[in-house]
N, C-alpha and C. Protein backbone atom coordinates (compact mmCIF):
# COMPACT_ATOMS: atom_id res chain seq x y z
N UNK A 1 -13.39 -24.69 -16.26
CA UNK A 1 -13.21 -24.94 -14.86
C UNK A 1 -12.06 -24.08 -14.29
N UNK A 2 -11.19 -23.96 -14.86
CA UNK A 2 -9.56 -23.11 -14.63
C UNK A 2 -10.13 -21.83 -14.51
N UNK A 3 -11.22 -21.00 -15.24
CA UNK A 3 -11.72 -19.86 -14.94
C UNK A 3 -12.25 -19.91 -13.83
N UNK A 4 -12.61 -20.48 -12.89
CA UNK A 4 -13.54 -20.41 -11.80
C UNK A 4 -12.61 -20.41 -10.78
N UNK A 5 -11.45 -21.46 -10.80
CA UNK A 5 -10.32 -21.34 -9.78
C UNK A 5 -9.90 -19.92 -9.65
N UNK A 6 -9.44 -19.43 -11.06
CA UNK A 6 -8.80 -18.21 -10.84
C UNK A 6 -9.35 -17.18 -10.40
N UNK A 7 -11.21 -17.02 -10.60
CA UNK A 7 -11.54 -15.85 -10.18
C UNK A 7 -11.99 -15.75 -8.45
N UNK A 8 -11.99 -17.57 -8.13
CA UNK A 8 -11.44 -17.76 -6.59
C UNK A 8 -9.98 -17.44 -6.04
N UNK A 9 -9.13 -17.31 -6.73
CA UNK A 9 -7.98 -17.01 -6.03
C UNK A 9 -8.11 -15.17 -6.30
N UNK A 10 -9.01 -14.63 -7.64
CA UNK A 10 -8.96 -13.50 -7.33
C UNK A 10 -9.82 -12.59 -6.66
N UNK A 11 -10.59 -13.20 -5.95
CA UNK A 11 -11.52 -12.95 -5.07
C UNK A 11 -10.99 -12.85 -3.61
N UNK A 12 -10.08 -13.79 -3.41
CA UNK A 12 -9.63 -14.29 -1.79
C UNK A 12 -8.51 -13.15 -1.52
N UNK A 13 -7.48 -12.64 -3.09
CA UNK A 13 -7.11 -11.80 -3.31
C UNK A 13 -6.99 -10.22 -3.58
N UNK A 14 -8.44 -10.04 -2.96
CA UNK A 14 -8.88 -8.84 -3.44
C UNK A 14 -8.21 -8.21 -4.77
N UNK A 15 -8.92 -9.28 -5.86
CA UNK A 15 -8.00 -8.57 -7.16
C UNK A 15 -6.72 -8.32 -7.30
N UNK A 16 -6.06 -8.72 -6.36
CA UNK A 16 -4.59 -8.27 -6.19
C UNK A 16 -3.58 -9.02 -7.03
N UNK A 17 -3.89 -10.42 -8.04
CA UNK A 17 -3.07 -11.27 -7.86
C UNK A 17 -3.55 -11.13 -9.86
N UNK A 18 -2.54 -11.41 -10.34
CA UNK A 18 -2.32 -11.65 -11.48
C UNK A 18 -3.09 -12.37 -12.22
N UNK A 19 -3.94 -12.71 -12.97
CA UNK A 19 -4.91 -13.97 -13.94
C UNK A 19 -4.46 -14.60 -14.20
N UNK A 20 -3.25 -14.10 -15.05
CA UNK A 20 -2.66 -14.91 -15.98
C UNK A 20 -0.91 -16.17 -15.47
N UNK A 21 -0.71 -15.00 -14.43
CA UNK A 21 0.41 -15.90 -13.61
C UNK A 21 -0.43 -16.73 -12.38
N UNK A 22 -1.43 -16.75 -12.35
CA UNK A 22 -2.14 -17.21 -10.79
C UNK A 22 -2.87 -18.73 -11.73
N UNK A 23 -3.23 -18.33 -13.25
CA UNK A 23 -3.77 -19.81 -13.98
C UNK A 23 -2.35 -20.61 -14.21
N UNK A 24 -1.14 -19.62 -14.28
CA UNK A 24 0.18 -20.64 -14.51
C UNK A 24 0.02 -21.39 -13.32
N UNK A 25 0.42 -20.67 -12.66
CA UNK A 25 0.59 -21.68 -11.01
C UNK A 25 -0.02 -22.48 -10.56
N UNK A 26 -2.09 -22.60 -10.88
CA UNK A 26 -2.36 -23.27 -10.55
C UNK A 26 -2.29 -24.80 -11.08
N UNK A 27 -2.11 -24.59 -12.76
CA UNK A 27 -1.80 -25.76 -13.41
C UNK A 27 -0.63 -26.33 -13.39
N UNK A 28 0.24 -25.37 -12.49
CA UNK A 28 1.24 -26.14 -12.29
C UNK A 28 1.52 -27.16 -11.39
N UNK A 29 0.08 -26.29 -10.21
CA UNK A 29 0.08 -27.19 -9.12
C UNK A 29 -1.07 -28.59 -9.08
N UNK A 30 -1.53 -27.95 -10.14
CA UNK A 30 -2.41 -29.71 -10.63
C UNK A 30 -1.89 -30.56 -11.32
N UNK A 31 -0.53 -30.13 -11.93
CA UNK A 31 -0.40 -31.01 -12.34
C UNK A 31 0.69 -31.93 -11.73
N UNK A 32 1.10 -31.24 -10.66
CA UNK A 32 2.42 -31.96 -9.62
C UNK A 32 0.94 -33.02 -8.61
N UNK A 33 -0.41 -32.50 -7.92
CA UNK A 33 -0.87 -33.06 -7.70
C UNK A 33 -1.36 -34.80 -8.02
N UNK A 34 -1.72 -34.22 -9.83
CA UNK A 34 -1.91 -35.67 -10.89
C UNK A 34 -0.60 -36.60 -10.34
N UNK A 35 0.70 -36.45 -10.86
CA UNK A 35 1.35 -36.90 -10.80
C UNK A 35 1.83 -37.67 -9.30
N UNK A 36 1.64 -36.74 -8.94
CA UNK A 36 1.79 -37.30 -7.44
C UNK A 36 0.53 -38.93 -6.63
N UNK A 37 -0.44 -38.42 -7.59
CA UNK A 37 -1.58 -39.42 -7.23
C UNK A 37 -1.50 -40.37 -8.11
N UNK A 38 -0.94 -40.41 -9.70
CA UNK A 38 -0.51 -41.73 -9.75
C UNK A 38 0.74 -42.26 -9.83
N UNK A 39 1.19 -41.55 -8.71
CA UNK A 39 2.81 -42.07 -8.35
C UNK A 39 3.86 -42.02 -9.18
N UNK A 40 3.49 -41.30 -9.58
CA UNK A 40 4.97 -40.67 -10.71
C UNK A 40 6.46 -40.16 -9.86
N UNK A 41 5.64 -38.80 -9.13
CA UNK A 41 7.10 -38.21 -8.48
C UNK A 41 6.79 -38.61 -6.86
């Protein structure tokens, strides 16, 4: 599934944007999401 995000962000990006730092970020931002939805932070 994480492959499909990324080759949407590298699509919207015209290729411009990193794979490998653009899958960091996004799991970083799912996982502040998770947390956030069961009320952690």
């Amino acid at each position: 599934m994480m492959k499909f995000f990324v080759g949407q962000a590298m699509k919207e990006t015209g290729g411009r944007a990193h794979p490998g730092r653009m899958e960091t970020l996004l799991r970083v931002e799912l996982r502040k999401a998770e947390e956030e939805e069961m009320g952690g932070k």
